[in-house]
C-alpha atoms as a PDB file:
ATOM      1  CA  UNK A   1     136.132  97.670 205.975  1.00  0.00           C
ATOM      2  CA  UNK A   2     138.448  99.689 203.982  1.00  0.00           C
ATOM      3  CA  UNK A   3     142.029 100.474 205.253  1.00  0.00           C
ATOM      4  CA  UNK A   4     142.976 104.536 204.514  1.00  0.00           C
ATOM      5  CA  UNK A   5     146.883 104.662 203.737  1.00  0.00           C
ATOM      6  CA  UNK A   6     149.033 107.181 203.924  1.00  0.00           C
ATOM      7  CA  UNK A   7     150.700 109.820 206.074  1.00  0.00           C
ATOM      8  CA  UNK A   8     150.604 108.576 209.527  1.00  0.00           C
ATOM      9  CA  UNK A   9     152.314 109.797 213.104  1.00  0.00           C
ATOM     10  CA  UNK A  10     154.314 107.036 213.681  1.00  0.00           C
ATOM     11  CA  UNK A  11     153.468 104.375 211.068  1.00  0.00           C
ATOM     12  CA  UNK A  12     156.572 102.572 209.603  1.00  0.00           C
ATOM     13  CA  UNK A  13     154.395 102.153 206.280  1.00  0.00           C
ATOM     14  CA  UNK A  14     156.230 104.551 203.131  1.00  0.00           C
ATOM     15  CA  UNK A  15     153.963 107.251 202.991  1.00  0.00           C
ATOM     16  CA  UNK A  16     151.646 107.581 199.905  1.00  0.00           C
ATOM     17  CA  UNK A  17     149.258 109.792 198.064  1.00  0.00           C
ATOM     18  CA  UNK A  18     145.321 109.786 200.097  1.00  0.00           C
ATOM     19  CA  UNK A  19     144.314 106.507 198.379  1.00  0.00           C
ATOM     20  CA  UNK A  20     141.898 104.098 200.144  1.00  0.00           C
ATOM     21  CA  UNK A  21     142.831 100.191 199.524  1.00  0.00           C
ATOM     22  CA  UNK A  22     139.833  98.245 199.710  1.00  0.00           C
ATOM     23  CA  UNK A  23     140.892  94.765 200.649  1.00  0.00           C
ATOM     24  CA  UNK A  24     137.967  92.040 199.943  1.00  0.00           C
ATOM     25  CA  UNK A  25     136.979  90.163 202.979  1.00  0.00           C
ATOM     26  CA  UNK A  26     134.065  87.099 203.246  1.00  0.00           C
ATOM     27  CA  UNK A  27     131.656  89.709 204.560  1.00  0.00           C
ATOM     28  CA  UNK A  28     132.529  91.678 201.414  1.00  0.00           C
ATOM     29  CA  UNK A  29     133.074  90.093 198.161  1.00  0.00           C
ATOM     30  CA  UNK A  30     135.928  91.059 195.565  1.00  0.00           C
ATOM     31  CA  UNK A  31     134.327  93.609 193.332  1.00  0.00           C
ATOM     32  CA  UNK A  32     136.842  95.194 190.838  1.00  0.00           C
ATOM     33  CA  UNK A  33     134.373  98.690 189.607  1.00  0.00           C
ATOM     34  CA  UNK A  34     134.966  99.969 186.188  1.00  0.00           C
ATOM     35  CA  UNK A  35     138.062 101.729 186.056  1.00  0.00           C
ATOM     36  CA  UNK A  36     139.700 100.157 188.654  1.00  0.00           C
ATOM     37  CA  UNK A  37     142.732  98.370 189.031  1.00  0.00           C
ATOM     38  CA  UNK A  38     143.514  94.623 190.645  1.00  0.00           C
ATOM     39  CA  UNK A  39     147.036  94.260 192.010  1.00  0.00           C
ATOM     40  CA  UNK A  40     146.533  90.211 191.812  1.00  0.00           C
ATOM     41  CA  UNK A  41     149.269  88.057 193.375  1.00  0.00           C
ATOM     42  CA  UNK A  42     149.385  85.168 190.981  1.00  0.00           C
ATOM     43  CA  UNK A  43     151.535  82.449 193.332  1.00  0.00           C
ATOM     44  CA  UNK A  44     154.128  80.177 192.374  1.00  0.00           C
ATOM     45  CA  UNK A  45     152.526  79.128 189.276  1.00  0.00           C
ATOM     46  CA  UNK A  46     149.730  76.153 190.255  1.00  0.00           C
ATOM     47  CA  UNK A  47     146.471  77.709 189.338  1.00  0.00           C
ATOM     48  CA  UNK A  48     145.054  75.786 192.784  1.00  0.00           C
ATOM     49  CA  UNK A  49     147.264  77.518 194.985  1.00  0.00           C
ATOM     50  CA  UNK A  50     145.323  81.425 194.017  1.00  0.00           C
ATOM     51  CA  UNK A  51     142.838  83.138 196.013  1.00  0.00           C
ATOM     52  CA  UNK A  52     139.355  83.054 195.417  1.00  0.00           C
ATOM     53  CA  UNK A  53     139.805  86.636 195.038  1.00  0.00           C
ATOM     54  CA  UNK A  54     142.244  86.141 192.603  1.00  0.00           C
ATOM     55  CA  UNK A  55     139.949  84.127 190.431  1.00  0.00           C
ATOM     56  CA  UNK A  56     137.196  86.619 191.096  1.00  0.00           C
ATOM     57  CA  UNK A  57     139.453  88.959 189.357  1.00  0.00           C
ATOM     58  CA  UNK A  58     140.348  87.384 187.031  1.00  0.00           C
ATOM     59  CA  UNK A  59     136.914  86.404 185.889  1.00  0.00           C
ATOM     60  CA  UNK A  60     136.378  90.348 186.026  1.00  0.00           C
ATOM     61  CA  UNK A  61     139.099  91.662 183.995  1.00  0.00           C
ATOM     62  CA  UNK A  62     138.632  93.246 180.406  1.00  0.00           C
ATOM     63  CA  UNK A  63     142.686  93.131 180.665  1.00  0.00           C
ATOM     64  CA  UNK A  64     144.954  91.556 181.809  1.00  0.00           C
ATOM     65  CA  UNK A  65     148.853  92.960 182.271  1.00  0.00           C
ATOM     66  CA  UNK A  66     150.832  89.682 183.382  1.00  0.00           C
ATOM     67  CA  UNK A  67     154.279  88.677 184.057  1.00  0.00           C
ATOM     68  CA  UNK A  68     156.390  86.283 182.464  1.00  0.00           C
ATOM     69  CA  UNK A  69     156.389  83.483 185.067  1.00  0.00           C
ATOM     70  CA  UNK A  70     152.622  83.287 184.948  1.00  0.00           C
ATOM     71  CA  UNK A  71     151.703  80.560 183.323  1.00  0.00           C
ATOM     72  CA  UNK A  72     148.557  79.352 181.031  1.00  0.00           C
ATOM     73  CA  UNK A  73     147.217  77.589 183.556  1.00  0.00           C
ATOM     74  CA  UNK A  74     147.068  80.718 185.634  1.00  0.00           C
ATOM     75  CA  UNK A  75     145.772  83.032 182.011  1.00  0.00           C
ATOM     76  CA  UNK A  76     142.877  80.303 181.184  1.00  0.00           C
ATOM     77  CA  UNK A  77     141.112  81.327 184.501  1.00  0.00           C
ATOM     78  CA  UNK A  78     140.574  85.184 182.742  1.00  0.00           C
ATOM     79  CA  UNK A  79     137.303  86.561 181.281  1.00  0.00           C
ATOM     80  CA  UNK A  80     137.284  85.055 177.399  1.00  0.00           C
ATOM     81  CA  UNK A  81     137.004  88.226 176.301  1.00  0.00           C
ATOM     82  CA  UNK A  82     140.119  89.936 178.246  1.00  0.00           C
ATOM     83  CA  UNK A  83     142.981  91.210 176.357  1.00  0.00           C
ATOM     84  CA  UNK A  84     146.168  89.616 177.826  1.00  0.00           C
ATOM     85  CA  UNK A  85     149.339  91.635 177.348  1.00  0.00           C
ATOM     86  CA  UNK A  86     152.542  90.111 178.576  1.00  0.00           C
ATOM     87  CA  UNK A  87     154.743  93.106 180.331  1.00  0.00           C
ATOM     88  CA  UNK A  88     156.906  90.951 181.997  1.00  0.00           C
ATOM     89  CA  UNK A  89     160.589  90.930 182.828  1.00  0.00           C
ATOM     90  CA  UNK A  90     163.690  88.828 183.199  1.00  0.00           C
ATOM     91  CA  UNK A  91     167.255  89.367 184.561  1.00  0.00           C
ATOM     92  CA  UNK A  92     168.902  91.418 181.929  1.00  0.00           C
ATOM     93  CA  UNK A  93     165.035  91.067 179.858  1.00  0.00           C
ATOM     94  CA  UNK A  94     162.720  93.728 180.220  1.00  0.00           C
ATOM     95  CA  UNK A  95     159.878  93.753 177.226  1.00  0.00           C
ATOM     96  CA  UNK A  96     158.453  96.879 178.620  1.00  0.00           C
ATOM     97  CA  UNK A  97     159.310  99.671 181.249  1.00  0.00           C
ATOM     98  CA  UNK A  98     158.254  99.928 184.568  1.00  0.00           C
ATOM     99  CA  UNK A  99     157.061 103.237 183.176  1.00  0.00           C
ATOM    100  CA  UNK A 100     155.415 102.127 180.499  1.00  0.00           C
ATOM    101  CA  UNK A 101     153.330  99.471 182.320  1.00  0.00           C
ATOM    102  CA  UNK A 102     152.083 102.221 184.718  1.00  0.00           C
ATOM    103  CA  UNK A 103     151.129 104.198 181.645  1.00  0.00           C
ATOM    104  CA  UNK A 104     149.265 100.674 180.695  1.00  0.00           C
ATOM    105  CA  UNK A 105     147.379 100.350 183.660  1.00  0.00           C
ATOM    106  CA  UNK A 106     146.773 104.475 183.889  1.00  0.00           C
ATOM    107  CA  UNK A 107     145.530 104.275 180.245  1.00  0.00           C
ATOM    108  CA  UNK A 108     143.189 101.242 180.169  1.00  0.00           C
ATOM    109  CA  UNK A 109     141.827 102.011 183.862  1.00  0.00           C
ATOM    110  CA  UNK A 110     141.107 105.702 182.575  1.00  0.00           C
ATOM    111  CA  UNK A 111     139.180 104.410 179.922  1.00  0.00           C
ATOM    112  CA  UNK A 112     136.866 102.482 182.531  1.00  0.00           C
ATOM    113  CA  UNK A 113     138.388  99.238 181.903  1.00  0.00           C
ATOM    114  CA  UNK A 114     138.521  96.881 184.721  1.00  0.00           C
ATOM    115  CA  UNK A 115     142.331  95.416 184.886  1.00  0.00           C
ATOM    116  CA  UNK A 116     143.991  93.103 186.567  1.00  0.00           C
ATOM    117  CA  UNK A 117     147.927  93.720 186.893  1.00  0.00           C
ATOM    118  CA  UNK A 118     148.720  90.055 187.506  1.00  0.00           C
ATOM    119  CA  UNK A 119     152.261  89.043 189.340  1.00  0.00           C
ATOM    120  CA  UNK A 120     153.807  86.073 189.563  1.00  0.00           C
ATOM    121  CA  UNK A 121     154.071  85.082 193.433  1.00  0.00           C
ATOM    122  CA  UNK A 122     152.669  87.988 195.736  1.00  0.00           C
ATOM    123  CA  UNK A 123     152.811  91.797 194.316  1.00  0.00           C
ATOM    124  CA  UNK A 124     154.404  93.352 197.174  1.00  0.00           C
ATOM    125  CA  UNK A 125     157.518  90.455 197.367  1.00  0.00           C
ATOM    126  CA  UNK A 126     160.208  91.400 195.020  1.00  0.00           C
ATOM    127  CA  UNK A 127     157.335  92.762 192.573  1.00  0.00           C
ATOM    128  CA  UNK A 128     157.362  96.538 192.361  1.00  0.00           C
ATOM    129  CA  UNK A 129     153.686  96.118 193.701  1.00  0.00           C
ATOM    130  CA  UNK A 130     154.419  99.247 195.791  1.00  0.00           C
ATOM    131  CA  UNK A 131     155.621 101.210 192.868  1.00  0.00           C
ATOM    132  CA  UNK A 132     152.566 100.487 190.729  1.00  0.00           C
ATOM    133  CA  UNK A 133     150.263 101.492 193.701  1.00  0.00           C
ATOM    134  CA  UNK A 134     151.643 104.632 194.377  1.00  0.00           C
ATOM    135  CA  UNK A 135     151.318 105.624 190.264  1.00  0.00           C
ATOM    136  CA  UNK A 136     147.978 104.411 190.657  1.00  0.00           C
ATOM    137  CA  UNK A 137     147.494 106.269 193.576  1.00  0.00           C
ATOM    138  CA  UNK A 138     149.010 109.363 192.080  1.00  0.00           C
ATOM    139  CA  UNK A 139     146.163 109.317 189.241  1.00  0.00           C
ATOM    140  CA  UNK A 140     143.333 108.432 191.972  1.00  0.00           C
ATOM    141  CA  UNK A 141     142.435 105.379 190.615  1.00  0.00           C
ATOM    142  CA  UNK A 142     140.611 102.710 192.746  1.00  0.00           C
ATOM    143  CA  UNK A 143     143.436  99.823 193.498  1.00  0.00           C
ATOM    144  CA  UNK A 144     143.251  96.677 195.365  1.00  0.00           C
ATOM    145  CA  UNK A 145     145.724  94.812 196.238  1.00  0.00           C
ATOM    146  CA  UNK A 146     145.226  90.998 196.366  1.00  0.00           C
ATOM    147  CA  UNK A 147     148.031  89.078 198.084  1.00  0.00           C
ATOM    148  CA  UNK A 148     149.539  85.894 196.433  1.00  0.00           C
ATOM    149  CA  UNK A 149     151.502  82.602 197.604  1.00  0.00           C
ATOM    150  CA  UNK A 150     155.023  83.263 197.863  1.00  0.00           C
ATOM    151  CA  UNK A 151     157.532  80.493 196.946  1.00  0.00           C
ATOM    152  CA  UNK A 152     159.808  82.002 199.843  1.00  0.00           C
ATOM    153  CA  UNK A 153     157.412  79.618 201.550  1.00  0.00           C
ATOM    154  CA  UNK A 154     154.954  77.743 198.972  1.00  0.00           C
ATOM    155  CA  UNK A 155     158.415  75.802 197.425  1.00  0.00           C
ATOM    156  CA  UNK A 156     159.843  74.377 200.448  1.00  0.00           C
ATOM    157  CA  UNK A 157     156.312  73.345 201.993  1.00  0.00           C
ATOM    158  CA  UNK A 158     155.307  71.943 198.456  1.00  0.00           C
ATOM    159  CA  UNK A 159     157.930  69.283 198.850  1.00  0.00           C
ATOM    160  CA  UNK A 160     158.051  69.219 203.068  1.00  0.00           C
ATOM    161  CA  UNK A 161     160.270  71.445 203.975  1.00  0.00           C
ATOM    162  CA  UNK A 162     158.633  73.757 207.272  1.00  0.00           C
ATOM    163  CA  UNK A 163     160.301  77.572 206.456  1.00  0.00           C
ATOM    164  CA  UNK A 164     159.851  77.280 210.619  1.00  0.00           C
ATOM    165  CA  UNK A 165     160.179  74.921 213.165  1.00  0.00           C
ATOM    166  CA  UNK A 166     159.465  74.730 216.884  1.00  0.00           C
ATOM    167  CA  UNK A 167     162.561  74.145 218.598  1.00  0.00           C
ATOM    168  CA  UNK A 168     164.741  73.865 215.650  1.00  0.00           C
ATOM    169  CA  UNK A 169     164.134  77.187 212.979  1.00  0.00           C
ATOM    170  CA  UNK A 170     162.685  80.505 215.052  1.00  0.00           C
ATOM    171  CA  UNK A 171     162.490  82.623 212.000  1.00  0.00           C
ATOM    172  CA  UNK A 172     163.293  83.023 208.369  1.00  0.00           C
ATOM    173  CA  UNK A 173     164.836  85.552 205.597  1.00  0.00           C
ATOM    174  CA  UNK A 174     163.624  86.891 202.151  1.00  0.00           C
ATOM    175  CA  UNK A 175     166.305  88.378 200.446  1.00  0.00           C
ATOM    176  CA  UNK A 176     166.921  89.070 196.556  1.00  0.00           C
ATOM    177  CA  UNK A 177     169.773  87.540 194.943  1.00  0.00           C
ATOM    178  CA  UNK A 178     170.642  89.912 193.243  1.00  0.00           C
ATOM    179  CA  UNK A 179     170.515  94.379 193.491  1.00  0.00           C
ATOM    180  CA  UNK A 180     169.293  96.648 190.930  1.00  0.00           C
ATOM    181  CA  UNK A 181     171.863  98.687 188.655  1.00  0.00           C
ATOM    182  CA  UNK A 182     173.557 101.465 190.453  1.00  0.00           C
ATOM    183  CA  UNK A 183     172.464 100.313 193.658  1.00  0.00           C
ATOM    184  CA  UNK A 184     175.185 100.227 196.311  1.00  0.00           C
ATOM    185  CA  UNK A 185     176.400  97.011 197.454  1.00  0.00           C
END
């Protein structure tokens, strides 16, 4: 079943371009078409803790954009024959643009390559996963989005720490540590 985003009455989602997400679900198998483009959540770093959809893309991809914390373990799971370009960033780092990475993705998913835009953690947490959709979205190319493990709640579990806790912790916060530059503190 696909999911149809965009202008709603009511919805609290940020409006965006007609684009139709197409989510994979055990009734219907990740497929990433020519030309299309994988938003692919990469986790916290263990290669055991991604999807099976993430692998699936992977395993797809004739390229591969990836971030800086991914790690090799993470990279050896692509198709042998996909071109890997880092494009990540780092606090005060940037090897590319945020523009120039959705000119990546436009260009290589306009030639009717399949690519995977690989993040470390999940693509909508602190990732600009939103702002890469809605350039996709712009250009009408197909774009799934594939959720990853965050470490907001993979890190403290990973050594026993419960994020929640009946009767102790009702609820927990994600916030960045830091703002972007000329954003108002």
């Amino acid at each position: 079943m696909s999911r149809r985003y965009g202008r709603h009455p009511g919805s609290l989602r940020p409006a965006l371009p007609a684009v139709t997400l197409s989510p994979p679900t055990a009734s219907a198998p990740f497929d990433l078409p020519p030309g299309g483009v994988a938003l692919v959540g990469a986790g916290p770093g263990d290669p055991g803790l991604l999807t099976l959809h993430a692998v699936r893309a992977l395993e797809a991809a004739e390229v591969v954009l990836y971030d800086r914390l991914v790690g090799p373990g993470v990279l050896a799971l692509a198709h042998p024959d996909a071109v890997l370009v880092e494009v990540g960033k780092s606090a005060g780092r940037h090897s590319m643009a945020q523009e120039d990475i959705h000119a990546l993705m436009l260009e290589h998913a306009g030639a009717g390559r399949r690519v995977v835009r690989l993040k470390g953690g999940d693509p909508f947490v602190f990732g600009r996963g939103f702002e890469e959709v809605q350039a996709l979205a712009k250009a009408s190319i197909p774009t799934t989005v594939i959720p990853g493990v965050t470490s907001a709640v993979s890190v403290p579990a990973g050594i026993g720490i419960p994020v929640t806790q009946r009767g102790m912790v009702h609820g927990f916060t994600v916030v960045s540590g830091h703002l972007p530059p000329g954003h108002e503190k």
